[in-house]
C-alpha atoms as a PDB file:
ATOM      1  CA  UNK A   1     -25.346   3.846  80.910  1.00  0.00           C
ATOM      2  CA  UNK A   2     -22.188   2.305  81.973  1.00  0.00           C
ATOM      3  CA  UNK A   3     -20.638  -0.522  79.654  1.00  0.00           C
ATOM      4  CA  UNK A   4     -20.150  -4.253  80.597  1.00  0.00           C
ATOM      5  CA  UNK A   5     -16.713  -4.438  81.584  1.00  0.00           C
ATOM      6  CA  UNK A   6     -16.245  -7.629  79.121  1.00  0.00           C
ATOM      7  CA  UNK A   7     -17.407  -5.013  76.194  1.00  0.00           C
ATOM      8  CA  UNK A   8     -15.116  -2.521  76.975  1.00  0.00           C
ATOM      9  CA  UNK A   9     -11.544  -5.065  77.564  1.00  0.00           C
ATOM     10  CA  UNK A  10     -12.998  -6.053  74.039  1.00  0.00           C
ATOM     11  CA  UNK A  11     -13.755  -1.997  72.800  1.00  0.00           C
ATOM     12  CA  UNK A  12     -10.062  -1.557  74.550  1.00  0.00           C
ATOM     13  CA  UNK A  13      -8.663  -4.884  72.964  1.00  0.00           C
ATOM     14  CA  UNK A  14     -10.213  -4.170  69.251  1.00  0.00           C
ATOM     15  CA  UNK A  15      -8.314  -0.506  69.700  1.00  0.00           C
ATOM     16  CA  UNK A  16      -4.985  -1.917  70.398  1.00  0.00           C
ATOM     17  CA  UNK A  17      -4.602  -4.196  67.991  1.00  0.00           C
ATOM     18  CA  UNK A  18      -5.992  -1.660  65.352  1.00  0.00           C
ATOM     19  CA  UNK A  19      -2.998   0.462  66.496  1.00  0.00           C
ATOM     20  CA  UNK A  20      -0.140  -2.201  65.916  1.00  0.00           C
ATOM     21  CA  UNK A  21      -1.732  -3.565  63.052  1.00  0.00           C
ATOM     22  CA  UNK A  22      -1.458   0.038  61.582  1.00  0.00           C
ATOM     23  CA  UNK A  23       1.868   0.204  62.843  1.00  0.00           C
ATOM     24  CA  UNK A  24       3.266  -3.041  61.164  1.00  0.00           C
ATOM     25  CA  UNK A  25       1.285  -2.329  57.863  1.00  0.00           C
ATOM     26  CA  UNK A  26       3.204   0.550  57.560  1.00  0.00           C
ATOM     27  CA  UNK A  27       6.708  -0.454  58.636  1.00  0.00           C
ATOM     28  CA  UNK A  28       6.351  -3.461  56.285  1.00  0.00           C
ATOM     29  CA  UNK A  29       4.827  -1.646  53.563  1.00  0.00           C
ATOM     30  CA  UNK A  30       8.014   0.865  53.893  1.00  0.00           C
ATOM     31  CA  UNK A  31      10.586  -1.965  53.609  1.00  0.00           C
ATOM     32  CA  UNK A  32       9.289  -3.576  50.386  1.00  0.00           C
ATOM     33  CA  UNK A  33       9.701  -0.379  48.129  1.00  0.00           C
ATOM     34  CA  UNK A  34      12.729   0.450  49.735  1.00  0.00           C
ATOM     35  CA  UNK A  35      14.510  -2.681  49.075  1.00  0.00           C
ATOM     36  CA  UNK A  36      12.876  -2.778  45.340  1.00  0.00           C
ATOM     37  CA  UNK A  37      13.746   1.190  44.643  1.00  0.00           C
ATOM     38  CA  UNK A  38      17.508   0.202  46.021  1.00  0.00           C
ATOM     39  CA  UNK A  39      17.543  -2.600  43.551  1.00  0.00           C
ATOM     40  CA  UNK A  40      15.812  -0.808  40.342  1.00  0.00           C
ATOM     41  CA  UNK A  41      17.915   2.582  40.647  1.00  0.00           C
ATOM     42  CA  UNK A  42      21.288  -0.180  40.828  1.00  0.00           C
ATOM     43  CA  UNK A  43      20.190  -1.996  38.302  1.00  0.00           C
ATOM     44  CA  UNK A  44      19.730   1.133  36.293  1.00  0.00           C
ATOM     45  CA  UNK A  45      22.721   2.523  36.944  1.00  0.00           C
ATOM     46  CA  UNK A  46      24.586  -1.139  36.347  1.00  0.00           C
ATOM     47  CA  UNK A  47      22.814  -0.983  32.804  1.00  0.00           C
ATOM     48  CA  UNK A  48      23.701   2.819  31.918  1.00  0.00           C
ATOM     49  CA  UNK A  49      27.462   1.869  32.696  1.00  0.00           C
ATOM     50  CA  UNK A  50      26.822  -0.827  30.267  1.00  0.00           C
ATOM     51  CA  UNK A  51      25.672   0.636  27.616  1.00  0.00           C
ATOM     52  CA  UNK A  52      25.727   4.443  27.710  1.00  0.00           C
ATOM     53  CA  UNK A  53      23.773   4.832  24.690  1.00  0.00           C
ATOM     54  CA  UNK A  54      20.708   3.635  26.239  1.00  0.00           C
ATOM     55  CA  UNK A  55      20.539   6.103  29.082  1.00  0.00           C
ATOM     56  CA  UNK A  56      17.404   8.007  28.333  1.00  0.00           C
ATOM     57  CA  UNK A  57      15.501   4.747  27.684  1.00  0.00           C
ATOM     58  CA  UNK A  58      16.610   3.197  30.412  1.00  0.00           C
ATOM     59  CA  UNK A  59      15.915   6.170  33.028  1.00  0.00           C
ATOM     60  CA  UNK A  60      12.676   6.598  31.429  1.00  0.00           C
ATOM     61  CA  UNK A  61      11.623   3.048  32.379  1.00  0.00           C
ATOM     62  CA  UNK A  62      13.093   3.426  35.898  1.00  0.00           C
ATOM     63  CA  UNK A  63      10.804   6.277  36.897  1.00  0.00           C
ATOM     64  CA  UNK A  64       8.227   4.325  35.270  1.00  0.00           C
ATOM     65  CA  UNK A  65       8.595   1.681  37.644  1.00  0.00           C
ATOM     66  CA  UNK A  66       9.506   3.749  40.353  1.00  0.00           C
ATOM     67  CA  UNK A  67       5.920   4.983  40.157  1.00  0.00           C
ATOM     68  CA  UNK A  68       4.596   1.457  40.293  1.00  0.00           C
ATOM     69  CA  UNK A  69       6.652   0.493  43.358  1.00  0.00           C
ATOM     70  CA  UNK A  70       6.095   3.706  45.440  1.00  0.00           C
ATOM     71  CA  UNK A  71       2.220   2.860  45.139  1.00  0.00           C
ATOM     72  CA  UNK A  72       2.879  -0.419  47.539  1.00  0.00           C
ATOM     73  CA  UNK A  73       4.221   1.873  50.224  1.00  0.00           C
ATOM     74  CA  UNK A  74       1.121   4.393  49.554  1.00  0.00           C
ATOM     75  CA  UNK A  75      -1.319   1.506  50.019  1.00  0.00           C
ATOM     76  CA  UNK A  76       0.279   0.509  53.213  1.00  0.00           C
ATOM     77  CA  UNK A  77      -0.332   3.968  54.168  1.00  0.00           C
ATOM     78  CA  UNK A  78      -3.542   3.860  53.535  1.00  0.00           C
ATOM     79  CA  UNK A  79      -3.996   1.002  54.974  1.00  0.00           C
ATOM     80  CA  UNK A  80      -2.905   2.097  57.959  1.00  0.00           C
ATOM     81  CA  UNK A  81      -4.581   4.901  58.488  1.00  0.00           C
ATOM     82  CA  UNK A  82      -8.186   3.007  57.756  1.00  0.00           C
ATOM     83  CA  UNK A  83      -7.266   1.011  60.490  1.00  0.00           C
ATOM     84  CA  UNK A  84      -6.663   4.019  62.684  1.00  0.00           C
ATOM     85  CA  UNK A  85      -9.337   6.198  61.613  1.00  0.00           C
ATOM     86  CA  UNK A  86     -12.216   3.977  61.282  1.00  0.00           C
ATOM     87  CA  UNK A  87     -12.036   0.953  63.175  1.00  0.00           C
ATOM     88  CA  UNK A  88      -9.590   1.941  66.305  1.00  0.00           C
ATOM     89  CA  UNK A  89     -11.119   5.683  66.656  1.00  0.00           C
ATOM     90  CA  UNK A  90     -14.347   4.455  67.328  1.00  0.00           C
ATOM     91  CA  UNK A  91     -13.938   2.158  70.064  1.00  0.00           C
ATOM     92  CA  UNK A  92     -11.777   4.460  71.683  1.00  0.00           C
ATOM     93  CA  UNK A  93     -14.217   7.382  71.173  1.00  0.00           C
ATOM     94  CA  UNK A  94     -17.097   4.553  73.167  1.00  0.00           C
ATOM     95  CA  UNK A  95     -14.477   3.662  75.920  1.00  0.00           C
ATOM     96  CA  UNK A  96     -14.198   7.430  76.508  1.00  0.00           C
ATOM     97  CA  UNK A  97     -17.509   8.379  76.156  1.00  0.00           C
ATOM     98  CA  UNK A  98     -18.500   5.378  79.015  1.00  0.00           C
ATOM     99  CA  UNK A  99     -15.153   6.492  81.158  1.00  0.00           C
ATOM    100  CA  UNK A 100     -17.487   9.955  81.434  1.00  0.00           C
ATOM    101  CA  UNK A 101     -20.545   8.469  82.203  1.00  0.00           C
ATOM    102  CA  UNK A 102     -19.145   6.442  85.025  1.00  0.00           C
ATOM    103  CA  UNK A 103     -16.913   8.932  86.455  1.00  0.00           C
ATOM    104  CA  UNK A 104     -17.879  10.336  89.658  1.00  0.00           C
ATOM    105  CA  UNK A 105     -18.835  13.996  89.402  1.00  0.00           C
ATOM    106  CA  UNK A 106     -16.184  16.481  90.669  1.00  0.00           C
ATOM    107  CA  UNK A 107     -16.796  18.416  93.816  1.00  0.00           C
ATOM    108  CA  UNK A 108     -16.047  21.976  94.319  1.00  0.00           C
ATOM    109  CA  UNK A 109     -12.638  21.978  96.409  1.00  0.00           C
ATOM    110  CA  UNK A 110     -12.958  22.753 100.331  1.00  0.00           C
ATOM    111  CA  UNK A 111     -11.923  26.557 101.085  1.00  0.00           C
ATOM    112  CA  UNK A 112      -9.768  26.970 103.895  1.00  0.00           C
ATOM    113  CA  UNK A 113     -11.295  28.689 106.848  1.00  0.00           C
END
């Protein structure tokens, strides 16, 4: 059974923007932590020249941290990849599945006498 053409523009249309949402979720979700990891490992580095003495305390708290802001670009992964995996793979799996139904059936090619 062949699918309304309207359904599959829509099947075709929900699979698209799945794709470039999970594109942009994960480009922006890459810029955040880079910009805050630039920022935290200068700021550390700004505070160690300060004050020596407080080195160990003060890389200790930057890993810390470093943790918590690598998680954003982890979620954006995910994120991502829900959107590719469970709501674009679908529809694309029905568009293909009806582009197999409603192609015609291949003939054997003609031999040459």
């Amino acid at each position: 059974m062949a699918l309304d053409p309207s359904v599959a523009q829509a099947l075709g249309n929900v699979a698209g923007m799945c794709m470039l949402g999970a594109g942009l979720s994960m480009g922006l979700a890459a810029i955040g932590p880079g910009v805050g990891e630039g920022t935290l490992f200068g700021k550390t580095v700004e505070g160690i020249a300060r004050q020596p003495e407080l080195e160990g305390r003060l890389v200790g708290q930057a890993f810390v941290f470093f943790a918590i802001i690598e998680v954003l670009a982890l979620f954006g992964f995910v994120v991502s990849m829900l959107l590719l995996f469970v709501f674009a793979q679908p529809a694309l799996s029905t568009l293909n599945a009806n582009a197999q139904l409603s192609a015609p059936a291949a003939t054997a090619p003609a031999t040459p006498h």
